[in-house]
C-alpha atoms as a PDB file:
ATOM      1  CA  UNK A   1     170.360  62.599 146.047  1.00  0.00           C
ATOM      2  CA  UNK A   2     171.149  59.023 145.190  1.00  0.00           C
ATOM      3  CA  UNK A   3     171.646  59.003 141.255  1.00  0.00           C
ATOM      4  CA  UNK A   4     169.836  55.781 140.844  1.00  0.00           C
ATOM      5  CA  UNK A   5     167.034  57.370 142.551  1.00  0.00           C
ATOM      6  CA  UNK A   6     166.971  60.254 140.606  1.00  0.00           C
ATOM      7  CA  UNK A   7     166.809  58.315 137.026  1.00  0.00           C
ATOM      8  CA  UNK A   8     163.842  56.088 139.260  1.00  0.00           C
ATOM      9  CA  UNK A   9     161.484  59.273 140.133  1.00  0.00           C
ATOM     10  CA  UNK A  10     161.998  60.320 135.971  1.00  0.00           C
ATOM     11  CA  UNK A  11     159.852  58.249 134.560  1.00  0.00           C
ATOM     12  CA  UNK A  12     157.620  57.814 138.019  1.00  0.00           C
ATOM     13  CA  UNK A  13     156.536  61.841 137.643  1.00  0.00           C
ATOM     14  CA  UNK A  14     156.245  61.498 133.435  1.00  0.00           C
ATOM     15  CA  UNK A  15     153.942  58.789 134.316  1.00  0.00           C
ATOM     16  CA  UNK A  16     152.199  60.516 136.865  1.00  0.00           C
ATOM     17  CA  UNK A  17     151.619  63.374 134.847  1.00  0.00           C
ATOM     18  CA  UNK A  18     150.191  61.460 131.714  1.00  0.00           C
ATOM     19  CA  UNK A  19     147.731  59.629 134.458  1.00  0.00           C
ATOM     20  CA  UNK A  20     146.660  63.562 134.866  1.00  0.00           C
ATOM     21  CA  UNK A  21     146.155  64.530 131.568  1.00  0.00           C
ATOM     22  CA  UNK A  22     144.443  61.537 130.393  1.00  0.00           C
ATOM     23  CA  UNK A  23     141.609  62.005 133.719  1.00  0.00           C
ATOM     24  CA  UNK A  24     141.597  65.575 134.560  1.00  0.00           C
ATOM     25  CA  UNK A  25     139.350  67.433 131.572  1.00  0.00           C
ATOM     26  CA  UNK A  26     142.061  69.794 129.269  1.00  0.00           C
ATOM     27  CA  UNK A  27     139.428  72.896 130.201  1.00  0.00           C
ATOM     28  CA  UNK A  28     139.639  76.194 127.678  1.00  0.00           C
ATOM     29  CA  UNK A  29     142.669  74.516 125.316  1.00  0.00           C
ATOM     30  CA  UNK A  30     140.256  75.100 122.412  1.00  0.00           C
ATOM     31  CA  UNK A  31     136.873  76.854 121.758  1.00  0.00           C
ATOM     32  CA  UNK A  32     135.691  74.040 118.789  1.00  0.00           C
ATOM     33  CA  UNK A  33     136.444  70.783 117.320  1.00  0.00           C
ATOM     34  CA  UNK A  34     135.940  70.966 113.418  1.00  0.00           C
ATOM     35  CA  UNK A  35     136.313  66.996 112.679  1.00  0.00           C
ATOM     36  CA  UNK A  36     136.066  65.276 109.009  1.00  0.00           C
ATOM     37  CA  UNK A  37     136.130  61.710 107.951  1.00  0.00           C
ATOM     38  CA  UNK A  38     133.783  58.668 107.376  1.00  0.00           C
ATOM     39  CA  UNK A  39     131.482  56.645 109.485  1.00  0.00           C
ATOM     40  CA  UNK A  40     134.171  56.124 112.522  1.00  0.00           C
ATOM     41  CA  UNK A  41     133.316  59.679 113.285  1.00  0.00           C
ATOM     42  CA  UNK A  42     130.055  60.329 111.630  1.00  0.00           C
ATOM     43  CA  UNK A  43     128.108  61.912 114.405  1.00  0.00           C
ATOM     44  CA  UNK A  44     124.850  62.198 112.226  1.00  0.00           C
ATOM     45  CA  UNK A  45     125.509  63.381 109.003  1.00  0.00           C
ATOM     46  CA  UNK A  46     124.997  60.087 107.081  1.00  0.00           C
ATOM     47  CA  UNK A  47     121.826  59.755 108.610  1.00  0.00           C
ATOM     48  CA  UNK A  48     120.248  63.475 108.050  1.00  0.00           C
ATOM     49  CA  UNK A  49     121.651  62.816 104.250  1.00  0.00           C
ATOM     50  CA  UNK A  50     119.798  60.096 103.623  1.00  0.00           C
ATOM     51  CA  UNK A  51     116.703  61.139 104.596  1.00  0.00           C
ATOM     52  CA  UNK A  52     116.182  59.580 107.990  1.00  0.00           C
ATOM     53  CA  UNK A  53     115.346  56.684 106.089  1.00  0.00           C
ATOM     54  CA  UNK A  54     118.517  54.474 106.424  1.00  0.00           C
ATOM     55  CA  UNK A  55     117.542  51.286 108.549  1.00  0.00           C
ATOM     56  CA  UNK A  56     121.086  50.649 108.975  1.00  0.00           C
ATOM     57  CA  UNK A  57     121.714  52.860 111.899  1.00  0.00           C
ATOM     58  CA  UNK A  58     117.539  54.518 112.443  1.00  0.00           C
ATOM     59  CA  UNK A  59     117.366  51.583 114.840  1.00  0.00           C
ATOM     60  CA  UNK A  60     119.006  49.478 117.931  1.00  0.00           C
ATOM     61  CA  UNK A  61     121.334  48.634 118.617  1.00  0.00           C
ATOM     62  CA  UNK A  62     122.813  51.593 117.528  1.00  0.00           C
ATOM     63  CA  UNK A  63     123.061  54.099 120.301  1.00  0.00           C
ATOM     64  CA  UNK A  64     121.560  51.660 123.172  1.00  0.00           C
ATOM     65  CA  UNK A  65     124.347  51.624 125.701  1.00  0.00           C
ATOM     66  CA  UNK A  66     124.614  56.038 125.762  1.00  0.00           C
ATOM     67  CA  UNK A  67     121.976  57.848 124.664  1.00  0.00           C
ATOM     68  CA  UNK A  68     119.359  55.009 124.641  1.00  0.00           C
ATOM     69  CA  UNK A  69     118.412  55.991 121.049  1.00  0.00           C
ATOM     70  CA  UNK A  70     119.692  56.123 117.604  1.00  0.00           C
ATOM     71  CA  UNK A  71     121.566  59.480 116.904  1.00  0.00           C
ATOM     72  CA  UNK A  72     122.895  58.556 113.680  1.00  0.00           C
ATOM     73  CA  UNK A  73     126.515  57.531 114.542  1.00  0.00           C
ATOM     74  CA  UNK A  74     127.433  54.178 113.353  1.00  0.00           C
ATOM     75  CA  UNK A  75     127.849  52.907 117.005  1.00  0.00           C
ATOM     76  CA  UNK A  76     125.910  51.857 120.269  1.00  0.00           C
ATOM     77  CA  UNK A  77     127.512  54.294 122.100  1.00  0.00           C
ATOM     78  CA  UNK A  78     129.611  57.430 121.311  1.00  0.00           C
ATOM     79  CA  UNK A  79     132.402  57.572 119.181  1.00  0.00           C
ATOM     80  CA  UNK A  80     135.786  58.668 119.258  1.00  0.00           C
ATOM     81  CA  UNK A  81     135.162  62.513 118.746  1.00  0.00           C
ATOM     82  CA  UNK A  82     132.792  62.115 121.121  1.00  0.00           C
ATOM     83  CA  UNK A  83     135.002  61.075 124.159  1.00  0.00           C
ATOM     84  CA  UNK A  84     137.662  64.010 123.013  1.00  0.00           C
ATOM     85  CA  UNK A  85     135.105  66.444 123.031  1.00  0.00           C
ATOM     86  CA  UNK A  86     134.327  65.525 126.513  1.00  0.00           C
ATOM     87  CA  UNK A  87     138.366  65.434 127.823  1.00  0.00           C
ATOM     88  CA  UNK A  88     137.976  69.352 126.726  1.00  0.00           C
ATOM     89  CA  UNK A  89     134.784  69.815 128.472  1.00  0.00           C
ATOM     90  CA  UNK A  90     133.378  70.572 124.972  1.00  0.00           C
ATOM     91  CA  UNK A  91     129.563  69.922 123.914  1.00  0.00           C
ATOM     92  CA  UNK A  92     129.476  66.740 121.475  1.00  0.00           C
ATOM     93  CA  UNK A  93     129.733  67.726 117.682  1.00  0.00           C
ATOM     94  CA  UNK A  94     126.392  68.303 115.825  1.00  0.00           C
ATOM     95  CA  UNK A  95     126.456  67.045 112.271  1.00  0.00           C
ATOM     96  CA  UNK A  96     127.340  70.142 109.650  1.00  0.00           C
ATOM     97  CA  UNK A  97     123.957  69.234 107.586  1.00  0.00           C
ATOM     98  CA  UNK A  98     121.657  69.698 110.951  1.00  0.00           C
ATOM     99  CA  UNK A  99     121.698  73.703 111.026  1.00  0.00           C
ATOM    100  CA  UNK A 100     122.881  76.875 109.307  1.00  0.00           C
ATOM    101  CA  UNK A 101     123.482  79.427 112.376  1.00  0.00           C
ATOM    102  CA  UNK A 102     126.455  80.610 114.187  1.00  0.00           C
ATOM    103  CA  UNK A 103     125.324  79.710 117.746  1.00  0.00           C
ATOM    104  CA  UNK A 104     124.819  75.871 116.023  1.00  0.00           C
ATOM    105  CA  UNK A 105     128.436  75.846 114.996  1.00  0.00           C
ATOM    106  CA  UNK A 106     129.717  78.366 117.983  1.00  0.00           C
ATOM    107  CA  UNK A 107     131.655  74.959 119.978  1.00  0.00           C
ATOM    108  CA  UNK A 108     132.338  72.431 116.951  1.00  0.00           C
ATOM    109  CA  UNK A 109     131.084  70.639 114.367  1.00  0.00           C
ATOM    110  CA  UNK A 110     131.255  67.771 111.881  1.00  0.00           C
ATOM    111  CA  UNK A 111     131.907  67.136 108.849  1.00  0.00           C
ATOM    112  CA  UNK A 112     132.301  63.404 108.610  1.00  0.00           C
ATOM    113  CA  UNK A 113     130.063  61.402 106.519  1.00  0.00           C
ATOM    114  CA  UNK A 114     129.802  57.375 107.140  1.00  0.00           C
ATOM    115  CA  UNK A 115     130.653  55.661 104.150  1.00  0.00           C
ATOM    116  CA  UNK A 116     132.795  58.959 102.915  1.00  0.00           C
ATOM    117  CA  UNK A 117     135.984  58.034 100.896  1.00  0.00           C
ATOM    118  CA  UNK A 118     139.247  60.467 100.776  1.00  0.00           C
ATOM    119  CA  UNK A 119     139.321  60.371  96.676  1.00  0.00           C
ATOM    120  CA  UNK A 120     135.902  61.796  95.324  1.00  0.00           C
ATOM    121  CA  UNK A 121     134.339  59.653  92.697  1.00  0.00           C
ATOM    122  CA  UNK A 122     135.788  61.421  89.091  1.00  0.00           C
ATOM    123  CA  UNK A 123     139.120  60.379  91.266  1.00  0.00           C
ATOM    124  CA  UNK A 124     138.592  57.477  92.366  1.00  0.00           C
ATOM    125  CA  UNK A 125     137.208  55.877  88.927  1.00  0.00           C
ATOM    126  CA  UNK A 126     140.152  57.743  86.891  1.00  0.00           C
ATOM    127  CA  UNK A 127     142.975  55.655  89.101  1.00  0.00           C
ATOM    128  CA  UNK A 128     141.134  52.691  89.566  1.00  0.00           C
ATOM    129  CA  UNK A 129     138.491  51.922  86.498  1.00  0.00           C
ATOM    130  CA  UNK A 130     135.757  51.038  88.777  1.00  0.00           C
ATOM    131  CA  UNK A 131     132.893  53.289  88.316  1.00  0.00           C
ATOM    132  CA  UNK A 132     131.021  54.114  91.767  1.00  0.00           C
ATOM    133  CA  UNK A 133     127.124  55.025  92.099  1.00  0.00           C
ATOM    134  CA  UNK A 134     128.035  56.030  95.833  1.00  0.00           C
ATOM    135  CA  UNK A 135     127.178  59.763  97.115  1.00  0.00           C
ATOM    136  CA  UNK A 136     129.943  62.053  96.531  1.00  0.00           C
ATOM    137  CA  UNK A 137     130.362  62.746 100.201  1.00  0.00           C
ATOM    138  CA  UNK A 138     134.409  62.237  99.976  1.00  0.00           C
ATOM    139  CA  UNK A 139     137.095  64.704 101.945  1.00  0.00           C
ATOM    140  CA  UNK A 140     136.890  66.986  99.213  1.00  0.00           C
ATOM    141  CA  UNK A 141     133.837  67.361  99.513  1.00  0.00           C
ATOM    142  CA  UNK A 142     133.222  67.932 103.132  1.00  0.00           C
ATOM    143  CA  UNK A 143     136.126  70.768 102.938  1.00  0.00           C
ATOM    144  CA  UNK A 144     133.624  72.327 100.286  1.00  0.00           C
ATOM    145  CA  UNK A 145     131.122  72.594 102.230  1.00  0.00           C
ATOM    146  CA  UNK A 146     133.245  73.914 105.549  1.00  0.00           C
ATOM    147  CA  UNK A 147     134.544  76.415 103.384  1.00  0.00           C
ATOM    148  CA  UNK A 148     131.258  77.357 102.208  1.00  0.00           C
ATOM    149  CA  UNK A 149     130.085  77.578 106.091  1.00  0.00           C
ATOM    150  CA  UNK A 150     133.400  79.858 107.301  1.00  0.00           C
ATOM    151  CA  UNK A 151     131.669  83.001 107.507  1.00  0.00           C
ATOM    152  CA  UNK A 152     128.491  81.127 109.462  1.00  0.00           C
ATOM    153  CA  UNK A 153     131.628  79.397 111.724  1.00  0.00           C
ATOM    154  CA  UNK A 154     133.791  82.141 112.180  1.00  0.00           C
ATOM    155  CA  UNK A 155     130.604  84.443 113.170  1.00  0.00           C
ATOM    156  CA  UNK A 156     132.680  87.901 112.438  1.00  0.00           C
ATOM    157  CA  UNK A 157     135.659  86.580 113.716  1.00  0.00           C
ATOM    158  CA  UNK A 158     138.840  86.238 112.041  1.00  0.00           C
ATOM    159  CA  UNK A 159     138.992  82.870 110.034  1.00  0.00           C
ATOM    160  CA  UNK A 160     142.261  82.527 111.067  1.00  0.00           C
ATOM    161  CA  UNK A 161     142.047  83.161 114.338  1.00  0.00           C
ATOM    162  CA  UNK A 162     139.197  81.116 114.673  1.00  0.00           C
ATOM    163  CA  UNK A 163     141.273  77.942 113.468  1.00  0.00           C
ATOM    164  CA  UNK A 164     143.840  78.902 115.515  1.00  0.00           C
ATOM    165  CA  UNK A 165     141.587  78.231 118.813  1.00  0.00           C
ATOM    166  CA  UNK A 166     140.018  74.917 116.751  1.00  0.00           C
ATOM    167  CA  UNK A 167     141.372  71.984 117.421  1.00  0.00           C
ATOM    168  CA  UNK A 168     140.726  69.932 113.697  1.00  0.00           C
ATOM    169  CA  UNK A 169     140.766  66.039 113.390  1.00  0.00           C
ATOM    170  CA  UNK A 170     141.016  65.009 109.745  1.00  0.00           C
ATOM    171  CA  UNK A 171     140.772  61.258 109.742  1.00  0.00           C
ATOM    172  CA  UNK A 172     140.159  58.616 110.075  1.00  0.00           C
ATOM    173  CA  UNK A 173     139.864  58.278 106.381  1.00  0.00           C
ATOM    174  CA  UNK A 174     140.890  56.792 103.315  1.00  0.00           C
ATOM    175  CA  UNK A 175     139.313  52.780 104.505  1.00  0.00           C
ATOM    176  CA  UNK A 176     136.696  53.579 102.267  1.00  0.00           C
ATOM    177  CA  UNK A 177     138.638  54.018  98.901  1.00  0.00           C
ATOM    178  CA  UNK A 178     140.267  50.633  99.577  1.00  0.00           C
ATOM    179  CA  UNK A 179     137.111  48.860 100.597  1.00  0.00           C
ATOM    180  CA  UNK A 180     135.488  49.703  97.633  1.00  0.00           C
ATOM    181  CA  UNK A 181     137.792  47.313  95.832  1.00  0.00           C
ATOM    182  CA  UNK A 182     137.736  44.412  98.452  1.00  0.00           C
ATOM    183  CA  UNK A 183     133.731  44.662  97.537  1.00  0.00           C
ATOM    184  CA  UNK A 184     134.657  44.817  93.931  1.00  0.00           C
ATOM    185  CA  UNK A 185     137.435  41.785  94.186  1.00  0.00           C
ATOM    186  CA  UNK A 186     140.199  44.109  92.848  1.00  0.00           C
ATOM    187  CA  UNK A 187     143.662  42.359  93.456  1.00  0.00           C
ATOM    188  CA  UNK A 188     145.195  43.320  96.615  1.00  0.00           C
ATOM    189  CA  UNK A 189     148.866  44.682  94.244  1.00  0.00           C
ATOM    190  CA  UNK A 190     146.144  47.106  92.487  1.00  0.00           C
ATOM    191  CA  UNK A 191     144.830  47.885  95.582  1.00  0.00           C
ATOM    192  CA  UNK A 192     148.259  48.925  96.801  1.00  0.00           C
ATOM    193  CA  UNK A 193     149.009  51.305  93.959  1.00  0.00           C
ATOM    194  CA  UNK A 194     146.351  53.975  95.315  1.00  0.00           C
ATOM    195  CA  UNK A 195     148.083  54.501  98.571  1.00  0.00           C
ATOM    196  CA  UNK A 196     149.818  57.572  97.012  1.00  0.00           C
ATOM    197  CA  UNK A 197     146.529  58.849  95.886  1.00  0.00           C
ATOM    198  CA  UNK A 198     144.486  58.475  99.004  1.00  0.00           C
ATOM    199  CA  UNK A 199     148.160  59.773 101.115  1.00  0.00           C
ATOM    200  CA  UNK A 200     147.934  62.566  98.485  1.00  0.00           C
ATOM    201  CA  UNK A 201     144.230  63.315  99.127  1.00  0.00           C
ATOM    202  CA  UNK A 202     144.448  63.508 102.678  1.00  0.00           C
ATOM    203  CA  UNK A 203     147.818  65.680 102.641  1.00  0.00           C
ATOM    204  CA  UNK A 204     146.288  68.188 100.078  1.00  0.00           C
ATOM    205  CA  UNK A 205     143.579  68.627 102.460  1.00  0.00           C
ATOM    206  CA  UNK A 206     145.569  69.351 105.771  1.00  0.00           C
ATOM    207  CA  UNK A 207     148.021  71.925 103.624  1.00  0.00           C
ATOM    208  CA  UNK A 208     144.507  73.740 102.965  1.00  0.00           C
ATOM    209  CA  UNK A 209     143.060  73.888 106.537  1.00  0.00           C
ATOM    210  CA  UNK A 210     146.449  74.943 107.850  1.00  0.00           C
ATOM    211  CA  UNK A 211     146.715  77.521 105.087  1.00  0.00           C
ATOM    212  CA  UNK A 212     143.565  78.355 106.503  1.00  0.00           C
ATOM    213  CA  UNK A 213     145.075  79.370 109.807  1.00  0.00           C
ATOM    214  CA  UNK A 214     144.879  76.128 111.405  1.00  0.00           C
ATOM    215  CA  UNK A 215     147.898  74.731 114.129  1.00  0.00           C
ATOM    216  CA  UNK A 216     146.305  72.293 116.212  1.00  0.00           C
ATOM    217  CA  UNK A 217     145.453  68.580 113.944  1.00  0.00           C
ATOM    218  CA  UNK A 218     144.637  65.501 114.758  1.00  0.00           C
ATOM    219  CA  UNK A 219     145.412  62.834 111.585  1.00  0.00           C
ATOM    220  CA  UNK A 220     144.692  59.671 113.021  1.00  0.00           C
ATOM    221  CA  UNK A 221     145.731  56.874 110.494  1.00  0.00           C
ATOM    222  CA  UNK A 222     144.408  54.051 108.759  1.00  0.00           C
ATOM    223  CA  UNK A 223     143.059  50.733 110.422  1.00  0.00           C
ATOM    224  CA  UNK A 224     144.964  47.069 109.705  1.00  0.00           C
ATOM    225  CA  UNK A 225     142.324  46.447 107.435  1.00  0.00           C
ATOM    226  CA  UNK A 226     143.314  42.703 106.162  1.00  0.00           C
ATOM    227  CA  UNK A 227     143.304  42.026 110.051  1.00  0.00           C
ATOM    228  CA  UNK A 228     139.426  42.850 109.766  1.00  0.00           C
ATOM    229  CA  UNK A 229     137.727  39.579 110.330  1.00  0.00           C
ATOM    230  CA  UNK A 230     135.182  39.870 107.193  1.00  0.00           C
ATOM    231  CA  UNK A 231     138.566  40.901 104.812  1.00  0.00           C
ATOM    232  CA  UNK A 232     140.116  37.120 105.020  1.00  0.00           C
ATOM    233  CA  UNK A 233     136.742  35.838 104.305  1.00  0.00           C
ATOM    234  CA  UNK A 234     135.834  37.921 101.734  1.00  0.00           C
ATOM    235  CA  UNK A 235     138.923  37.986  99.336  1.00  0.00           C
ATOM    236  CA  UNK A 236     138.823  34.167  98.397  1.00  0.00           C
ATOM    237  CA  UNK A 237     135.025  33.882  98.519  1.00  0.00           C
END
């Protein structure tokens, strides 16, 4: 075969096989998704916390263009967990705080809180000074309360060898910790100086969960948040 026509059909098959993985649904890779994080992921938890009585996200347009409802997820339609749970042919994620059984863990659930930060509060104040009357629903937090529900999860099963069939997103998180000092007008060069602490957070917390027996994670990172369009506004006014 002509050389330059074997380099050519390289790339043309890679290609080819991407287009098939990103259509065709990954069926039996995993038997869960165990997600944590804030509201970019929140599939309900926020919500149930509060009482059902946040207006924020109780009403449209929240959830109009999918389900045609509110569902607690700080969208109008699904939201990222919610499109990887369907590549996998997995049911979407119920929110950890809606039920207490095996069979309503038995294909995933989530952890992620809207609003959650990856520092929890006594952390957050100690590096930065600000004081915070915000839930304590930070990473920390939510890995409490997963490790509080392993037996329920795991349903007899080995812990580790139920991780090892979980595929775990941690993330997106950490916005949180940083927008709490845009809202408080902290200088952007004290801003900058908890990076290591929020890194540091989110590491700690992915050494534990693999310690745990997990292999497959997803650790999306942060947004460009100064390219948010309320960020420019906000800092001189």
């Amino acid at each position: 075969m002509d050389s330059s026509k074997l380099i050519l059909s390289v790339p043309i098959s890679l290609f080819i096989l991407v287009i098939n993985l990103c259509t065709v649904p990954m069926l039996g890779c995993f038997d869960r998704i165990i997600t944590f994080g804030d509201s970019i992921s929140d599939t309900g938890n926020f919500y149930l916390l509060s009482g059902k009585a946040n207006r924020s996200i109780s009403a449209l347009p929240y959830g109009e263009t999918y389900f045609r409802r509110p569902t607690g997820r700080w969208s109008d339609g699904r939201v990222i967990v919610d499109f990887v749970a369907e590549q996998f042919n997995l049911p979407f994620l119920p929110p950890s705080v809606g039920g207490n059984t095996p069979e309503y863990f038995q294909r995933g659930v989530n952890f992620a809180v809207g609003g959650a930060a990856a520092l929890n509060n006594s952390e957050f104040t100690r590096i930065s000074g600000l004081n915070t009357t915000l839930s304590d629903n930070s990473l920390w937090v939510q890995l409490q309360f997963f490790n509080n529900l392993l037996p329920t999860i795991a349903n007899g099963s080995d812990v580790s060898t139920m991780m090892r069939n979980s595929l775990i997103f941690v993330g997106e998180i950490g916005g949180n910790d940083y927008n709490r000092g845009l809202i408080a007008r902290e200088p952007l060069e004290k801003i900058t100086t908890w990076v290591p602490y929020v890194v540091s957070a989110i590491g700690s917390a992915v050494n534990d969960l693999i310690n745990l027996g997990a292999t497959t994670l997803v650790v999306p990172g942060n947004f460009p948040i100064g390219l948010h369009s309320c960020v420019p506004y906000a800092i001189p006014n």
